[in-house]
C-alpha atoms as a PDB file:
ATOM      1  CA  UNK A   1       0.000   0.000   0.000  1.00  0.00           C
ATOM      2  CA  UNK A   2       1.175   3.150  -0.757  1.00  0.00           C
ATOM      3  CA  UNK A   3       1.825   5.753   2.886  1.00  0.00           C
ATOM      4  CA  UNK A   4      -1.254   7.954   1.518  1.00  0.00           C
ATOM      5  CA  UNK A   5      -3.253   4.427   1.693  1.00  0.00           C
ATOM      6  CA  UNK A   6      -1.866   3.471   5.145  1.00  0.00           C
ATOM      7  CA  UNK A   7      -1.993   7.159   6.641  1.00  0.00           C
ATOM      8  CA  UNK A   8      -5.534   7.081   6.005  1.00  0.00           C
ATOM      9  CA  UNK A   9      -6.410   3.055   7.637  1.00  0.00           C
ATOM     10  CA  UNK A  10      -4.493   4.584  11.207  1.00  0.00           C
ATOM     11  CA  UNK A  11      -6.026   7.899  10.925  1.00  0.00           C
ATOM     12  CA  UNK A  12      -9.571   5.881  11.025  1.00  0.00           C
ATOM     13  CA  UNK A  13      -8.657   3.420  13.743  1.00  0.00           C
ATOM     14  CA  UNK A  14      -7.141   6.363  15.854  1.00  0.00           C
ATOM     15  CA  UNK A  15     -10.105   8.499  15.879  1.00  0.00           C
ATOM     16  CA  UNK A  16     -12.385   5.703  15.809  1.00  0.00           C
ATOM     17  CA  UNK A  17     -10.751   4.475  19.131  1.00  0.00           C
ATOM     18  CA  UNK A  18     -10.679   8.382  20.760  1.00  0.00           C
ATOM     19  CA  UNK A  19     -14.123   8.721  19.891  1.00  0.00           C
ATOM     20  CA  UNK A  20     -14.399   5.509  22.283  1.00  0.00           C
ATOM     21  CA  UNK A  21     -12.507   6.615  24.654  1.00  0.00           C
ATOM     22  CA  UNK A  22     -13.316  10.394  25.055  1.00  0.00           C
ATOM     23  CA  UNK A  23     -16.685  10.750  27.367  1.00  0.00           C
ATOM     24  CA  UNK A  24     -19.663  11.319  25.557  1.00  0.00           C
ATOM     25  CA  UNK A  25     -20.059  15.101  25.258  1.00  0.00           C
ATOM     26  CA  UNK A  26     -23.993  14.750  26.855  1.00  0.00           C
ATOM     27  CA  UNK A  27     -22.179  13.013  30.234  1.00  0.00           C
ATOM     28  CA  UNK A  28     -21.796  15.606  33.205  1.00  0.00           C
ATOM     29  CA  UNK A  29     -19.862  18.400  32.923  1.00  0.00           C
ATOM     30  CA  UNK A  30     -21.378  18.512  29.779  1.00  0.00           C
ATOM     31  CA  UNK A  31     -18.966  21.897  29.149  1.00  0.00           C
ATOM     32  CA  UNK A  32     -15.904  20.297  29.858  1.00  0.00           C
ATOM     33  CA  UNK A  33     -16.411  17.001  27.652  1.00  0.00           C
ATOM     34  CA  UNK A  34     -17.532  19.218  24.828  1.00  0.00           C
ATOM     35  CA  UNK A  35     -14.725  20.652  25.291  1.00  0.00           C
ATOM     36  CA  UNK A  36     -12.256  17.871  25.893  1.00  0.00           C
ATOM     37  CA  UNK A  37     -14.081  16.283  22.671  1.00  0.00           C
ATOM     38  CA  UNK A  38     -13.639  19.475  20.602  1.00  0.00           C
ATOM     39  CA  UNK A  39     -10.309  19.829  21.088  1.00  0.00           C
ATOM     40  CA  UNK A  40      -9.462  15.937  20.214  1.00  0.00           C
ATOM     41  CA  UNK A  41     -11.796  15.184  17.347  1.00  0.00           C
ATOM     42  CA  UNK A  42     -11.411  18.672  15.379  1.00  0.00           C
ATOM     43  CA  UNK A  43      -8.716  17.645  12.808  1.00  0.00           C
ATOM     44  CA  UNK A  44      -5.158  17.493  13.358  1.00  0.00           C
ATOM     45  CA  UNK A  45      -2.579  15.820  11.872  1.00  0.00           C
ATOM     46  CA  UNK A  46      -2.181  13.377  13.936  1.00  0.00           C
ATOM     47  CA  UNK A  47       1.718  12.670  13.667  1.00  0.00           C
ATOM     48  CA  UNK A  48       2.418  11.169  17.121  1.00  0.00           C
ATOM     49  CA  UNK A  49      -0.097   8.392  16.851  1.00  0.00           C
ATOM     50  CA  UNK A  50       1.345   7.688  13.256  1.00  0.00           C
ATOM     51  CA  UNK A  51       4.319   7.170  14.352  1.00  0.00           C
ATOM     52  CA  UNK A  52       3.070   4.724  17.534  1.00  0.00           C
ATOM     53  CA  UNK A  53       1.126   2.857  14.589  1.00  0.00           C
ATOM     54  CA  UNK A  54       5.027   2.638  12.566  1.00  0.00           C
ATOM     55  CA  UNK A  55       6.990   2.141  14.759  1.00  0.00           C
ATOM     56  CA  UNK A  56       4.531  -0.748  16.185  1.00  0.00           C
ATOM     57  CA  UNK A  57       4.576  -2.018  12.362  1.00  0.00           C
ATOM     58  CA  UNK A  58       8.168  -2.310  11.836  1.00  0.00           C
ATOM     59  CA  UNK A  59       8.340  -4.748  14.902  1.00  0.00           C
ATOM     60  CA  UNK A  60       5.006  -6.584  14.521  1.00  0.00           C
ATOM     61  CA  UNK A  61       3.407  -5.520  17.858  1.00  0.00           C
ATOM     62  CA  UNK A  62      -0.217  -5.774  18.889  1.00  0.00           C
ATOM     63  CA  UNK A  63      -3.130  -3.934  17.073  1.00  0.00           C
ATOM     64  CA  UNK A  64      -4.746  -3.255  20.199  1.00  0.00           C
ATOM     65  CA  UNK A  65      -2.165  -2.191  22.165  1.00  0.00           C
ATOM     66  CA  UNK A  66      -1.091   0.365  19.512  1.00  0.00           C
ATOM     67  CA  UNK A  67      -4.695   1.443  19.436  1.00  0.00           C
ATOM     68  CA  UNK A  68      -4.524   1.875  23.006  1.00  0.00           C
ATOM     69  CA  UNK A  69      -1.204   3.933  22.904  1.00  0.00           C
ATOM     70  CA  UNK A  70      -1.806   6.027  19.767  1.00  0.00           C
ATOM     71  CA  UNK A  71      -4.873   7.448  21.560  1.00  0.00           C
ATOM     72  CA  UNK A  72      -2.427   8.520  24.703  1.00  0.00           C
ATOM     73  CA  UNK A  73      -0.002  10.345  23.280  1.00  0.00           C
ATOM     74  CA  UNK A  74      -2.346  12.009  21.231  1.00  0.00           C
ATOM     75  CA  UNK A  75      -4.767  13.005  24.429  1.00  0.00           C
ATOM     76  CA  UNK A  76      -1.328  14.247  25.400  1.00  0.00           C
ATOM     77  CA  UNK A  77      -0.808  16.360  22.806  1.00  0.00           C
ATOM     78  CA  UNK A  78      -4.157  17.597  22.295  1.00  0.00           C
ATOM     79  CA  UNK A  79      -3.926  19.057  26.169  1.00  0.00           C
ATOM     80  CA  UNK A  80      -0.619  20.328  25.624  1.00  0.00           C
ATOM     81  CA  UNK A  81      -1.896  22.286  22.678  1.00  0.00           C
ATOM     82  CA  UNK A  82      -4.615  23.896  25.101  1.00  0.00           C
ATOM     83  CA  UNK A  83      -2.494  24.983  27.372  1.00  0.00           C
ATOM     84  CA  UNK A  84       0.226  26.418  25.051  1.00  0.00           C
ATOM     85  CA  UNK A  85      -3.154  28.606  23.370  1.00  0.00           C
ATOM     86  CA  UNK A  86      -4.124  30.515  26.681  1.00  0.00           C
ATOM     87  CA  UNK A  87      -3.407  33.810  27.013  1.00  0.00           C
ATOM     88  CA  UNK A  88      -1.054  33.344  29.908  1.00  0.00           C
ATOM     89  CA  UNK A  89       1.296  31.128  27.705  1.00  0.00           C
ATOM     90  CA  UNK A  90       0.961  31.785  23.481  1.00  0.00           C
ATOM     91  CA  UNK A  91      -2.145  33.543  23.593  1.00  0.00           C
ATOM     92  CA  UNK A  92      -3.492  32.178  20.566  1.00  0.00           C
ATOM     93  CA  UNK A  93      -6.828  32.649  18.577  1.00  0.00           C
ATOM     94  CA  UNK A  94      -6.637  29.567  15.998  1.00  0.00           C
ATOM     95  CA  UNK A  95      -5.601  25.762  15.962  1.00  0.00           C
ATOM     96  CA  UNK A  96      -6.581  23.701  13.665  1.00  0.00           C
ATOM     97  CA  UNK A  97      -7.954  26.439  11.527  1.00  0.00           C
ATOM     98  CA  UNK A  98     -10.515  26.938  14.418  1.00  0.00           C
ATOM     99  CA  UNK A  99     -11.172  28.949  17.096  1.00  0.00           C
ATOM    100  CA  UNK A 100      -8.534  27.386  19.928  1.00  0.00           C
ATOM    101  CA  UNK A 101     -10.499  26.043  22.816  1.00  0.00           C
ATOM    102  CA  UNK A 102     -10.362  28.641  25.743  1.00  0.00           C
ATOM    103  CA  UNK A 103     -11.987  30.971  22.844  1.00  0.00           C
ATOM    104  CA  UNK A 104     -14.863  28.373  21.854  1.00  0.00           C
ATOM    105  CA  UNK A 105     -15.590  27.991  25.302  1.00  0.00           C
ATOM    106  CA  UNK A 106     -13.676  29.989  28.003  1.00  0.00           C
ATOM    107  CA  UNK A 107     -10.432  29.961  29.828  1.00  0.00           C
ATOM    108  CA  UNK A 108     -11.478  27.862  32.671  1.00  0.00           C
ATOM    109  CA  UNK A 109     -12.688  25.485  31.180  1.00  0.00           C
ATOM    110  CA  UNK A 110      -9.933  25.144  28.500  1.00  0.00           C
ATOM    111  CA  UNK A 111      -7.819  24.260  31.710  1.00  0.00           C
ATOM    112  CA  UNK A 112      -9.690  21.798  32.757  1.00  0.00           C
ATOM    113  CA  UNK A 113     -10.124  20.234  29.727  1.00  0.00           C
ATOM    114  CA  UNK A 114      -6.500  20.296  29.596  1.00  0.00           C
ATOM    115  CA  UNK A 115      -6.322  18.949  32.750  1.00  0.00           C
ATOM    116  CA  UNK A 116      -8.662  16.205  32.238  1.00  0.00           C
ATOM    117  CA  UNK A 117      -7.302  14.722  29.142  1.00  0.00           C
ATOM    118  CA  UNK A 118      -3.716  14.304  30.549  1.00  0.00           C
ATOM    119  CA  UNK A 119      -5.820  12.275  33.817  1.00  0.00           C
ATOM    120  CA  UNK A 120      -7.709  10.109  30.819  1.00  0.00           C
ATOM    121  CA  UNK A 121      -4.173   9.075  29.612  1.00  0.00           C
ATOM    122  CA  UNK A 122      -2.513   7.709  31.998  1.00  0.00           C
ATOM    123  CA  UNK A 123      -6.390   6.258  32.759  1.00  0.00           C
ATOM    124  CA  UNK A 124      -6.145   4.334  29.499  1.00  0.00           C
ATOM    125  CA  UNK A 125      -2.283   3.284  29.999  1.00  0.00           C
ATOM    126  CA  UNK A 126      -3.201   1.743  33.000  1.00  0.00           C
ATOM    127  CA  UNK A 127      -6.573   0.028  32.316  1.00  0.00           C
ATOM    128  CA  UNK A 128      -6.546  -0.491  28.402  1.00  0.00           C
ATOM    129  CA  UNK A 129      -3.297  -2.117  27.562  1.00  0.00           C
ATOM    130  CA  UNK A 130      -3.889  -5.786  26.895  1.00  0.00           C
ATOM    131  CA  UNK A 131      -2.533  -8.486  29.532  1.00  0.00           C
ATOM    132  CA  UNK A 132       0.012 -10.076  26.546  1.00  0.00           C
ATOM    133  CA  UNK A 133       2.246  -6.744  27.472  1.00  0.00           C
ATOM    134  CA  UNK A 134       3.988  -7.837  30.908  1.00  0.00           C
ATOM    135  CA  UNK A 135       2.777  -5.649  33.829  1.00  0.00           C
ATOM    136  CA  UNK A 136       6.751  -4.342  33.838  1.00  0.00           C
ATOM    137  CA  UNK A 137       6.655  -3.299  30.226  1.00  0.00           C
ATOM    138  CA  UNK A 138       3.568  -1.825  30.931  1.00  0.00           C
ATOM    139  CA  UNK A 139       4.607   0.159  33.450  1.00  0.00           C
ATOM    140  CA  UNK A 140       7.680   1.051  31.530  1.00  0.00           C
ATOM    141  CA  UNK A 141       5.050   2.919  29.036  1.00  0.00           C
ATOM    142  CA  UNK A 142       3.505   4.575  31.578  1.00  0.00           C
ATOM    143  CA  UNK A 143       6.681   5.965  33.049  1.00  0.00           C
ATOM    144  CA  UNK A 144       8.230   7.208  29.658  1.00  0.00           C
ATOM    145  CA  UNK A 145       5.189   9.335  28.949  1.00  0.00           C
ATOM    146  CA  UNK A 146       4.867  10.251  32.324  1.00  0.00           C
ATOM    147  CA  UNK A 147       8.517  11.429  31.828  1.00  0.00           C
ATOM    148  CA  UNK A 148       8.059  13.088  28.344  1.00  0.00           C
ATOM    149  CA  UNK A 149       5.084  14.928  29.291  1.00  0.00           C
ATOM    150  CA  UNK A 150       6.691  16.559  32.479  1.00  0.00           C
ATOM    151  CA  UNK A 151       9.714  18.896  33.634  1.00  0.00           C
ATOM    152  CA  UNK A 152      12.370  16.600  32.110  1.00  0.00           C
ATOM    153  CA  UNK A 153       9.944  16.353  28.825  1.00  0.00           C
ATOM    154  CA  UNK A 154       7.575  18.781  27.010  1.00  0.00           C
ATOM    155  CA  UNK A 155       6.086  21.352  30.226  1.00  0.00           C
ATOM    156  CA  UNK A 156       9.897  21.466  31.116  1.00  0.00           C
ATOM    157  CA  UNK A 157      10.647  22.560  27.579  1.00  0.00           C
ATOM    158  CA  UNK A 158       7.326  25.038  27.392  1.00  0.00           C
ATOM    159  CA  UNK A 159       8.911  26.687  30.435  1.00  0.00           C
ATOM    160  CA  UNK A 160      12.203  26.784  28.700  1.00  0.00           C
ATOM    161  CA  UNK A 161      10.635  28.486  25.893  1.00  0.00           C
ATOM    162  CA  UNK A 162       8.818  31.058  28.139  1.00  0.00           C
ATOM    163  CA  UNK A 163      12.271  32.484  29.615  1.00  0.00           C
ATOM    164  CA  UNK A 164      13.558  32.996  26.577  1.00  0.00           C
ATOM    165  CA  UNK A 165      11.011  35.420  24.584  1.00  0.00           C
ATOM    166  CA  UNK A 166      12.838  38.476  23.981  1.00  0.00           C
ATOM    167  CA  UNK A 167      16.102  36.150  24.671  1.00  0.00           C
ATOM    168  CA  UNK A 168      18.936  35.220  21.991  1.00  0.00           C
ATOM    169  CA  UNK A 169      20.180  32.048  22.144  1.00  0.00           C
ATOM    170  CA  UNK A 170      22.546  29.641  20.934  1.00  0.00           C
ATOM    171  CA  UNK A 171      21.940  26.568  18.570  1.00  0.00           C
ATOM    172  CA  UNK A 172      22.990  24.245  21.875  1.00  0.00           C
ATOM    173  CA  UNK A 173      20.246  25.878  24.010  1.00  0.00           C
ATOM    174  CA  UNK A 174      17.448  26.039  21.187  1.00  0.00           C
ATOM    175  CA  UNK A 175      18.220  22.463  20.398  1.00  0.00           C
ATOM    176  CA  UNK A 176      17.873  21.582  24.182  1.00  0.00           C
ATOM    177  CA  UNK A 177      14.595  23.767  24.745  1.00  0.00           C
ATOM    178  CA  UNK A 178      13.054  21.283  21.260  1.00  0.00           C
ATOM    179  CA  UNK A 179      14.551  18.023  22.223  1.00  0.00           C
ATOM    180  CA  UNK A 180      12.124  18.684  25.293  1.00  0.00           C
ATOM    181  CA  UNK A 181       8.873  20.461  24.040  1.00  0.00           C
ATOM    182  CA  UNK A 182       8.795  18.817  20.977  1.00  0.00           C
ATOM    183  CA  UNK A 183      11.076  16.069  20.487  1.00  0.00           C
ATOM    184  CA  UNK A 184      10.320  14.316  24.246  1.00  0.00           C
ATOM    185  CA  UNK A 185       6.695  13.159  23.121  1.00  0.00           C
ATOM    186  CA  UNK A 186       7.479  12.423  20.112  1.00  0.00           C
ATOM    187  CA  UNK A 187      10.432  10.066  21.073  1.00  0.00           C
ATOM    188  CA  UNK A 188       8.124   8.754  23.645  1.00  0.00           C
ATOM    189  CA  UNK A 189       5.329   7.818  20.036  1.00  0.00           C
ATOM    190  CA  UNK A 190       8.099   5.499  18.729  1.00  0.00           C
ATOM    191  CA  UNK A 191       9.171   4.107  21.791  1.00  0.00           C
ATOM    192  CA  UNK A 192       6.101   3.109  22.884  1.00  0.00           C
ATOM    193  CA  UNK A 193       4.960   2.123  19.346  1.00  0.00           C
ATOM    194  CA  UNK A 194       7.476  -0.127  19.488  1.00  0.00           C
ATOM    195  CA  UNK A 195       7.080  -1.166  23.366  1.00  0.00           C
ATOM    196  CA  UNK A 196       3.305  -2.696  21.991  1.00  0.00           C
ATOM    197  CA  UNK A 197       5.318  -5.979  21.020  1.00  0.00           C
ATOM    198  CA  UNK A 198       5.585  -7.601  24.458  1.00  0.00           C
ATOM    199  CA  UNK A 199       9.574  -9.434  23.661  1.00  0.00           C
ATOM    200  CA  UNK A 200      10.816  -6.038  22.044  1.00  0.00           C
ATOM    201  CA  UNK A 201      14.394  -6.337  21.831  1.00  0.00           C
ATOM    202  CA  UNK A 202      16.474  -3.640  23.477  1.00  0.00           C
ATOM    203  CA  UNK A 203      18.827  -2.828  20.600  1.00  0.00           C
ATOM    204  CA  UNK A 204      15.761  -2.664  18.373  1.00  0.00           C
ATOM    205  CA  UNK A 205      14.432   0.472  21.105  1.00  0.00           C
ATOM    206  CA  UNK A 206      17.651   2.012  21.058  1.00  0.00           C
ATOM    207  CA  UNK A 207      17.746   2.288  16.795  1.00  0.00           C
ATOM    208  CA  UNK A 208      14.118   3.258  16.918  1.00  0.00           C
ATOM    209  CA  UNK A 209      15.204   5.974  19.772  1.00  0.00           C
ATOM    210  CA  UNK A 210      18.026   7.398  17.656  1.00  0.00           C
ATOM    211  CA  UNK A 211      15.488   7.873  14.676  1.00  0.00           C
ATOM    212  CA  UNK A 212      13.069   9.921  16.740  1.00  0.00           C
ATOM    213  CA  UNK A 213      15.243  11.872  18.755  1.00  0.00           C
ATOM    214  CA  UNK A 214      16.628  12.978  15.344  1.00  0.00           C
ATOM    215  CA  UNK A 215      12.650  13.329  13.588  1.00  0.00           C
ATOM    216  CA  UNK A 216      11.720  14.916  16.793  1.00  0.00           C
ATOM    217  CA  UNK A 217      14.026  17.673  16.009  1.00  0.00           C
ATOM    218  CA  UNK A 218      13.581  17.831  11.925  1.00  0.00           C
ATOM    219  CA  UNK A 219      10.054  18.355  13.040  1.00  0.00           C
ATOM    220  CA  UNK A 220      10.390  21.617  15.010  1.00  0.00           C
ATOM    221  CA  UNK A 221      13.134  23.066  12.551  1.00  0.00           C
ATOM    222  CA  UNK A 222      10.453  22.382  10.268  1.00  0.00           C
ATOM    223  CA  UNK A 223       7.552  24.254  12.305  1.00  0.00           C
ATOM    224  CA  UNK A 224      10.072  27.123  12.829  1.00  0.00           C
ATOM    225  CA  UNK A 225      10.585  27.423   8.793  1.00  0.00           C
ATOM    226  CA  UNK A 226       7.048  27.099   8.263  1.00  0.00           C
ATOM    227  CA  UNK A 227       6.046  30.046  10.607  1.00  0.00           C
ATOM    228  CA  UNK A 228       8.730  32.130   8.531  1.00  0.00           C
ATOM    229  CA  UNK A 229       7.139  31.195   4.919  1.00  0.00           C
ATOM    230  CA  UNK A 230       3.455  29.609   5.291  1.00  0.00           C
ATOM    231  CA  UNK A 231       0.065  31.677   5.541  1.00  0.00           C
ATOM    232  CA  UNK A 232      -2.336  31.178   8.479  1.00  0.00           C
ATOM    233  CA  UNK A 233      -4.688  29.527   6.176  1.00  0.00           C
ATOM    234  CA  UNK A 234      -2.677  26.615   5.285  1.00  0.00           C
ATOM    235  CA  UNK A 235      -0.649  26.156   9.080  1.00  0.00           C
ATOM    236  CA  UNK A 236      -4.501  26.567  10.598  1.00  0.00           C
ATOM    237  CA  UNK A 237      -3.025  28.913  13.166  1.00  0.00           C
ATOM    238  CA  UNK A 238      -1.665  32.487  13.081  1.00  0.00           C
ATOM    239  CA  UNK A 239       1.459  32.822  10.925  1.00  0.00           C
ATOM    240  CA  UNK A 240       4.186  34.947  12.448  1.00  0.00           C
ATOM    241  CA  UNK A 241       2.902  34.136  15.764  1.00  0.00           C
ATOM    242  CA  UNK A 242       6.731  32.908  16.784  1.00  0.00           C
ATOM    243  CA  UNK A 243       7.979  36.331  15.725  1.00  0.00           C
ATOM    244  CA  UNK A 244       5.450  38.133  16.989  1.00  0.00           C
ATOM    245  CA  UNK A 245       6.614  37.006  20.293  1.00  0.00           C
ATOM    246  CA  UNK A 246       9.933  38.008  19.517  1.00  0.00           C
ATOM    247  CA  UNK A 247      10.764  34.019  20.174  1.00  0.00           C
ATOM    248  CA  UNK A 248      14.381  32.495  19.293  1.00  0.00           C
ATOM    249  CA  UNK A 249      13.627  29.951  16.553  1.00  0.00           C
ATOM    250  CA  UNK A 250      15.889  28.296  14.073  1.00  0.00           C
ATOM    251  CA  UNK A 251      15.684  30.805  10.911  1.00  0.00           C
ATOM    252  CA  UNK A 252      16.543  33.317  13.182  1.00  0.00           C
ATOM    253  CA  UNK A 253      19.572  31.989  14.571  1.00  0.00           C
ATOM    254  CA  UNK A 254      20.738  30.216  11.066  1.00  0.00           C
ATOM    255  CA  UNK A 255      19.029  31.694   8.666  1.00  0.00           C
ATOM    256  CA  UNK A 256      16.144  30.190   6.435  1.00  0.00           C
ATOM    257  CA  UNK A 257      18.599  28.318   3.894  1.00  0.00           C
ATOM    258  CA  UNK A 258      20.684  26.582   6.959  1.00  0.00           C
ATOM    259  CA  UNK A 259      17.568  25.889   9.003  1.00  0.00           C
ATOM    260  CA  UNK A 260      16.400  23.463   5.636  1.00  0.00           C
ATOM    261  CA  UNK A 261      19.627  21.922   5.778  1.00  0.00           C
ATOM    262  CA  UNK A 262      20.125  21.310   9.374  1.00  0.00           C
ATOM    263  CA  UNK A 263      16.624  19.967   8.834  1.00  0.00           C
ATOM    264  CA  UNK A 264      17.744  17.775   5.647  1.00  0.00           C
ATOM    265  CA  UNK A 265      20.486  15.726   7.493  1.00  0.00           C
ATOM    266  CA  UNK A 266      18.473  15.166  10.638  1.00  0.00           C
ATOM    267  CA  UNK A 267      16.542  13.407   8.099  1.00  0.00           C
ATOM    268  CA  UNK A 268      19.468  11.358   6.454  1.00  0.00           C
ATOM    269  CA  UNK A 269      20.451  10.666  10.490  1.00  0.00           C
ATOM    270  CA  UNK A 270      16.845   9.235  11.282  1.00  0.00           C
ATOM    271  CA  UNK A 271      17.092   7.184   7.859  1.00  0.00           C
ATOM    272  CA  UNK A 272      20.387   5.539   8.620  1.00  0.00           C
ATOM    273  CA  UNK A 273      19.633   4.429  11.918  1.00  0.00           C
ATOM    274  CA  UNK A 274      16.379   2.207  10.532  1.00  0.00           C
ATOM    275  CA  UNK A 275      19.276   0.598   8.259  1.00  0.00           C
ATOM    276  CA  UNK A 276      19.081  -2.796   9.783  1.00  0.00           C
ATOM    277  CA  UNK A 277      15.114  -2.786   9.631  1.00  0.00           C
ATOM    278  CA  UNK A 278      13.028  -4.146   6.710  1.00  0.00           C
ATOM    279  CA  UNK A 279      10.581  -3.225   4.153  1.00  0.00           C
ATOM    280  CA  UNK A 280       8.236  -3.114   7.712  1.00  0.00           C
ATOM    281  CA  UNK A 281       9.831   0.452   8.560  1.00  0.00           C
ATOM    282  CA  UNK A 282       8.919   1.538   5.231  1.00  0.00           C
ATOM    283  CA  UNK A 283       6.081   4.224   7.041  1.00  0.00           C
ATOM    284  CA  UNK A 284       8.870   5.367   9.579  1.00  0.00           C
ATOM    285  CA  UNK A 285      11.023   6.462   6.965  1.00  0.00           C
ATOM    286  CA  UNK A 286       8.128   7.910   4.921  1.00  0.00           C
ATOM    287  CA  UNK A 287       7.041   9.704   7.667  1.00  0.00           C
ATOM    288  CA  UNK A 288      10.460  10.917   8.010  1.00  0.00           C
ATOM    289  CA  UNK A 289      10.555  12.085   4.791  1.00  0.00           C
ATOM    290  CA  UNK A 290       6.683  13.978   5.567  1.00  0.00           C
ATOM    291  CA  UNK A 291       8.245  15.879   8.531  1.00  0.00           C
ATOM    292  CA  UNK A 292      10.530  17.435   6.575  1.00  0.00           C
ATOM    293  CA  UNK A 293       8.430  18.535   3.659  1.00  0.00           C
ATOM    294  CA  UNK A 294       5.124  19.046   5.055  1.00  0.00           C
ATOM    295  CA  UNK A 295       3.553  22.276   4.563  1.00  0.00           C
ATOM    296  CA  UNK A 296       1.360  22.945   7.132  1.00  0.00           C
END
């Protein structure tokens, strides 16, 4: 099948299974899971669950533990993306190419939805995962999120980025401030992607690591390049809104040309390191190959 053809079978099972998942929008709060569903189910590209589906493919682990897993680390994005909208932290307008949560509804309950859909992760780690995955493994899953979605992971980088509006910094701190907002959950996609076959070899993990660690990174470049060169229409949020802020991105500190490039061999990194895998890790590298090209 071609990636357009297998893009389209996760995207179905993935929202399919959040749908699930999600409370039904008529259950009490009603606000809150209207807004918890809203900010889920209203598009997205849906990257970090594609990547739990490949990286799950190119070891043969379980359907229904990738199901399971996709849906996490997508709940974790989604609330991320809530919380980086208020006005206290981005104070953004549009995601998604519509209005971002705490304006549909209002800023309370925007953290609370937030709030809730981190709680229904780690809710669905624990209680979803099938019984083939050893409890240990299983708790190894729920620990690397729990790790990528904290200080040492993506709010740790979110503060990072915070302190250093108005800042200039080097390529070594930029890089760090990524490899923890962005790159920490989406390391943790492939990891546990993989982590759904329960006798997952170690040195398998550590290849798979090494290719999203270096993806993870490609993939911000690439969101830094895009707020330099794309309209709002086609990113479905406010173009400029990095400069605006007077934020240190990549094109700023590089320049546009050298950003493209850095972003180009991160590429040719994560593409190496799948070397010893098989046609199975064709998506990983495809996706690879998406992050660095996509437009929006």
């Amino acid at each position: 099948m071609s990636l357009q053809n297998i893009i389209e079978i996760w995207q179905q099972r993935v929202d399919d299974a959040l749908a699930h998942y999600l409370p039904d929008e008529k259950t009490t709060p009603v606000d809150l899971h209207q807004a918890m569903r809203y900010s889920v189910l209203n598009g997205g590209k849906r990257v970090r669950p594609f990547l739990v589906y490949a990286a799950g493919a190119a070891v043969q682990a379980d359907d229904t533990a990738l199901d399971v897993t996709a849906c996490a680390v997508e709940l974790i994005h989604a609330y991320s993306l809530i919380h980086d909208d208020l006005p206290a932290m981005d104070n953004d307008d549009l995601r998604r190419g519509k209005p971002t949560c705490h304006r549909a509804f209002n800023e309370a309950t925007a953290i609370l939805a937030g709030d809730a859909l981190q709680a229904l992760t780690f809710h669905l780690l624990a209680h979803h995962l099938p019984t083939m995955i050893p409890a240990e493994q299983r708790l190894d899953m729920l620990d690397l999120l729990a790790i990528a979605s904290g200080s040492r992971g993506m709010a740790g980088g979110q503060a990072i980025d915070l302190a250093a509006v108005g800042k200039q910094l080097t390529i070594a701190e930029l890089e760090n401030m990524h490899i923890h907002k962005t790159g920490a959950l989406i390391r943790a996609s492939v990891k546990m992607g993989a982590m759904c076959r329960p006798d997952i070899d170690n040195t398998l993990l550590q290849k798979l690591d090494h290719y999203a660690k270096c993806i993870g990174l490609a993939f911000q470049i690439q969101d830094d390049i895009l707020d330099e060169i794309a309209d709002t229409e086609t990113l479905g949020k406010t173009q400029g809104a990095d400069k605006a802020l007077n934020k240190p991105t990549y094109p700023s500190i590089l320049g546009l040309k050298e950003a493209k490039n850095m972003a180009i061999g991160l590429h040719d990194d994560a593409i190496q390191s799948l070397a010893e895998f098989n046609h199975r890790a064709d998506p990983l590298r495809w996706l690879a190959q998406y992050i660095v090209k996509r437009v929006s």
